[in-house]
C-alpha atoms as a PDB file:
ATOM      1  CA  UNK A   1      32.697   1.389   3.077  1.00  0.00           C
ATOM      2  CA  UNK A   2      33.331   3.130  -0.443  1.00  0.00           C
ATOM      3  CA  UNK A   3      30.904   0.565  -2.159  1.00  0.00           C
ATOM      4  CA  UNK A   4      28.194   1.051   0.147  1.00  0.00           C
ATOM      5  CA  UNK A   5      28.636   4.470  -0.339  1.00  0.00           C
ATOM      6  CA  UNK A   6      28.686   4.563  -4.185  1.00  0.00           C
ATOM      7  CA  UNK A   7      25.621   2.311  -3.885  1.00  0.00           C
ATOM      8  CA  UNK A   8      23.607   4.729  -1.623  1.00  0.00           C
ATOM      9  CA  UNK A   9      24.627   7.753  -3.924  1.00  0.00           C
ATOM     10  CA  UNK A  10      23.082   5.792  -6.945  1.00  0.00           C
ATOM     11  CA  UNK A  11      20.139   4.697  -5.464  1.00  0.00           C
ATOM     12  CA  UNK A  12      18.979   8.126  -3.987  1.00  0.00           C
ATOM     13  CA  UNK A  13      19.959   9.579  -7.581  1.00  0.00           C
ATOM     14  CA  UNK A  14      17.721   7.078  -9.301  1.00  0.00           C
ATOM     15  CA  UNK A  15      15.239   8.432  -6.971  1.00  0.00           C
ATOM     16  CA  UNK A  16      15.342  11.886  -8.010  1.00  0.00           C
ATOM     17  CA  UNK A  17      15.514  10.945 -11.557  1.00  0.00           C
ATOM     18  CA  UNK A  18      12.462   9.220 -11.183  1.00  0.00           C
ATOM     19  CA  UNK A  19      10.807  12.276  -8.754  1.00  0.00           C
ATOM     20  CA  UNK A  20      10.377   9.592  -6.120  1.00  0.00           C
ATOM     21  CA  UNK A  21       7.401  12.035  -4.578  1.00  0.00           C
ATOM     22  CA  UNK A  22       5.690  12.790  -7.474  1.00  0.00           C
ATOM     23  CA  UNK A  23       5.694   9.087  -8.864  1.00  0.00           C
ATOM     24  CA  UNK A  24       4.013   8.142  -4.931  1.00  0.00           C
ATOM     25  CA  UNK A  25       1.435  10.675  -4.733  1.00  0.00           C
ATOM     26  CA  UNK A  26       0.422   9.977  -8.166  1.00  0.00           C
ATOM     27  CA  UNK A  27      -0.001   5.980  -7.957  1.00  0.00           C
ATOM     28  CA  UNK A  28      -1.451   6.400  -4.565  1.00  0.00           C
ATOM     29  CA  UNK A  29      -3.985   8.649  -5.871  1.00  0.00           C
ATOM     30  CA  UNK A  30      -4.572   5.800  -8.641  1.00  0.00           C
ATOM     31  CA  UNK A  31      -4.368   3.307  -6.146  1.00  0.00           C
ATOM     32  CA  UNK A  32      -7.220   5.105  -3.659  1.00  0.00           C
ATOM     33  CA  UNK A  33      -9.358   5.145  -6.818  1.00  0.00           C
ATOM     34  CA  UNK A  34      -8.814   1.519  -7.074  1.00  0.00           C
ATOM     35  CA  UNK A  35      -9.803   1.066  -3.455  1.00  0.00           C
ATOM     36  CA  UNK A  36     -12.791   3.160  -3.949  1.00  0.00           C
ATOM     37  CA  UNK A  37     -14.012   1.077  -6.943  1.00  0.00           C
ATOM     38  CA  UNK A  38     -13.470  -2.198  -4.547  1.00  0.00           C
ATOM     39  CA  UNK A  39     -15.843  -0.835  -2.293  1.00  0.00           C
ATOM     40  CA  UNK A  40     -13.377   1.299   0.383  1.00  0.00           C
ATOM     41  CA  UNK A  41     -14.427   4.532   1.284  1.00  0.00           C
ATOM     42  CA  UNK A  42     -12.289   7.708   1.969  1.00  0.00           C
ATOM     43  CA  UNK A  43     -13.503   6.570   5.486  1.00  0.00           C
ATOM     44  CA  UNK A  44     -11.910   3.471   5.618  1.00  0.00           C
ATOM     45  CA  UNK A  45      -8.206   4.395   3.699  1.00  0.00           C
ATOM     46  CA  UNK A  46      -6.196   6.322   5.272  1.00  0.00           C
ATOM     47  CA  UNK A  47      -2.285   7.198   4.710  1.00  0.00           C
ATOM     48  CA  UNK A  48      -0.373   9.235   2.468  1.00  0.00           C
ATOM     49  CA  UNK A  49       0.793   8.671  -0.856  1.00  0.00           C
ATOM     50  CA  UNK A  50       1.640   4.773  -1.564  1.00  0.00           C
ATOM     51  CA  UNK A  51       1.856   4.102   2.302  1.00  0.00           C
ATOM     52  CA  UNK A  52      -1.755   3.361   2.594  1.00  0.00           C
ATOM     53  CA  UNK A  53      -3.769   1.285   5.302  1.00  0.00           C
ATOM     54  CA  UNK A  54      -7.757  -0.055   5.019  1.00  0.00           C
ATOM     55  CA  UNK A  55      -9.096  -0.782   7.744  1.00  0.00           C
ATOM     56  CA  UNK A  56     -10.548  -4.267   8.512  1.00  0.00           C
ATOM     57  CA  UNK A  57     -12.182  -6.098  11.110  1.00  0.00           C
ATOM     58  CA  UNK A  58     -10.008  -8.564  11.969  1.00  0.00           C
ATOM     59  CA  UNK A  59      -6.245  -7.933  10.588  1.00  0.00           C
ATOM     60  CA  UNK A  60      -5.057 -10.924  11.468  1.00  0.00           C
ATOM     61  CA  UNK A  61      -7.549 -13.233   9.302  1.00  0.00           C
ATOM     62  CA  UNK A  62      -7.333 -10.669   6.513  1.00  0.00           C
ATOM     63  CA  UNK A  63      -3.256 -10.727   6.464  1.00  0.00           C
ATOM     64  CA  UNK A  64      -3.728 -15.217   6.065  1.00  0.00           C
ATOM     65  CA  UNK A  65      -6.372 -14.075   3.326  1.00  0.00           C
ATOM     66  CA  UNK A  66      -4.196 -11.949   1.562  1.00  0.00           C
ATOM     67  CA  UNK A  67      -1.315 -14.463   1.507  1.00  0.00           C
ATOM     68  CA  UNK A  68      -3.180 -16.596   0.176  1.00  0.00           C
ATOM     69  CA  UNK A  69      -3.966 -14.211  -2.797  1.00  0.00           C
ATOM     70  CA  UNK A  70      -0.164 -13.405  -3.287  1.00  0.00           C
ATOM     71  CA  UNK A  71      -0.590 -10.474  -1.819  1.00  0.00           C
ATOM     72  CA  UNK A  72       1.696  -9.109   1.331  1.00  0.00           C
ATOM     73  CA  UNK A  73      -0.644  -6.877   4.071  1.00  0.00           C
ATOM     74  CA  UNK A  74       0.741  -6.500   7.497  1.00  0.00           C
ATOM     75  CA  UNK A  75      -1.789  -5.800  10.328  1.00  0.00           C
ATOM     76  CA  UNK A  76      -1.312  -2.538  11.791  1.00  0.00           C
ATOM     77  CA  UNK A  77      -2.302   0.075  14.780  1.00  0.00           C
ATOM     78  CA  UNK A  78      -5.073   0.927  17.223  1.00  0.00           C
ATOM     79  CA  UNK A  79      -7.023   4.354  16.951  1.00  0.00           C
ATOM     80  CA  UNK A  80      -9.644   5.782  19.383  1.00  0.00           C
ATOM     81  CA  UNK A  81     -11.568   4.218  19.515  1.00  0.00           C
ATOM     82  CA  UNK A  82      -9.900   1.369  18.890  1.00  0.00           C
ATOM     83  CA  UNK A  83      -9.568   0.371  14.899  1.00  0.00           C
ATOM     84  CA  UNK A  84      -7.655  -2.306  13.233  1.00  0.00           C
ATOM     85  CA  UNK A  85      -6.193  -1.029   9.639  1.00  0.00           C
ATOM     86  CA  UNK A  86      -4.399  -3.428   6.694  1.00  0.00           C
ATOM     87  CA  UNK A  87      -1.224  -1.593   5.588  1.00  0.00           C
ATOM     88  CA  UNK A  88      -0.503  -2.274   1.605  1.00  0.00           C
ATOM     89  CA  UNK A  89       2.820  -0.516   0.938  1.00  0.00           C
ATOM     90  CA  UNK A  90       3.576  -1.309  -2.564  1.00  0.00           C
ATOM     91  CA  UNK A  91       6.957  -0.579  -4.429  1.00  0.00           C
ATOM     92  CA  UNK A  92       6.953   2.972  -6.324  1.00  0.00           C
ATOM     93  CA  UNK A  93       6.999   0.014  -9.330  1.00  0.00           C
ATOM     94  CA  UNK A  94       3.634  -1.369  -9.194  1.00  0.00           C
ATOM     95  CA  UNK A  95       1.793  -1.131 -12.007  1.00  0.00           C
ATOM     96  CA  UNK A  96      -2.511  -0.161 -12.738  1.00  0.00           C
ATOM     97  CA  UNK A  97      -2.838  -3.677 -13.289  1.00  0.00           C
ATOM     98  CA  UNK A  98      -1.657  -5.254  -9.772  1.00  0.00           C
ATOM     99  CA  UNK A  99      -3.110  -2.328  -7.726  1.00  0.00           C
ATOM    100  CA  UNK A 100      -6.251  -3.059  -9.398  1.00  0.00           C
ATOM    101  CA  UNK A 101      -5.888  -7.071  -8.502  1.00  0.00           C
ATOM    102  CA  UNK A 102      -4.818  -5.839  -4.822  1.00  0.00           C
ATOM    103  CA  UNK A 103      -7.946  -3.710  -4.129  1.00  0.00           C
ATOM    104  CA  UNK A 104      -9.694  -6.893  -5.335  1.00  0.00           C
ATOM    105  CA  UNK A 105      -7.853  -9.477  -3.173  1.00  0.00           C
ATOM    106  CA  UNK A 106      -8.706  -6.944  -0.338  1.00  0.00           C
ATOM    107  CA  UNK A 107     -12.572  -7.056  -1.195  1.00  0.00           C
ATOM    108  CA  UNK A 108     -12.347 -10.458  -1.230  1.00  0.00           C
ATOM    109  CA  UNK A 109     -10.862 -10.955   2.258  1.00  0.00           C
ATOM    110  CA  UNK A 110     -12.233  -7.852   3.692  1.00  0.00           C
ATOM    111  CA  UNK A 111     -15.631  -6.734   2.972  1.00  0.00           C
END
């Protein structure tokens, strides 16, 4: 399909324009410090870049918390032992403002 095509071409050259990697490891670095300010630990965020997960308690209560704060968290894996972790994957287009109201909403539900 030529216009799927041309639209897959674009969209991967907006992301090098943009340094797609650079732009991630640099908000998620922003976005830790956010997390850290809200009261998260290194030891309770773990992920890489803007793919990010806190863990909670109970995932489930905290993703109905969330939602009702606006905020999309989807409850995700089991360590060992087992741990429970809140993934927040923001766009590469959020801004200081709502990471800063995100690591809220999660201190809200969370801690």
């Amino acid at each position: 399909n030529p216009m799927a095509s041309a639209a897959a071409i674009a969209a991967l050259e907006e992301l090098k324009r943009l340094d797609a990697p650079s732009l991630a490891r640099t908000k998620g670095a922003m976005f830790r410090k956010h997390l850290a300010e809200a009261g998260f630990g290194p030891d309770l965020v773990r992920g890489r870049g803007l793919m990010l997960a806190v863990e909670v308690k109970n995932p489930l209560a905290a993703m109905g918390g969330l939602l009702q704060k606006g905020v999309i968290g989807l409850p995700c894996g089991e360590g060992s032992p087992p741990q429970f972790a809140m993934a927040v994957i923001p766009p590469l287009t959020i801004t200081d403002s709502q990471m800063r109201f995100v690591a809220m909403a999660l201190k809200d539900v969370c801690l």
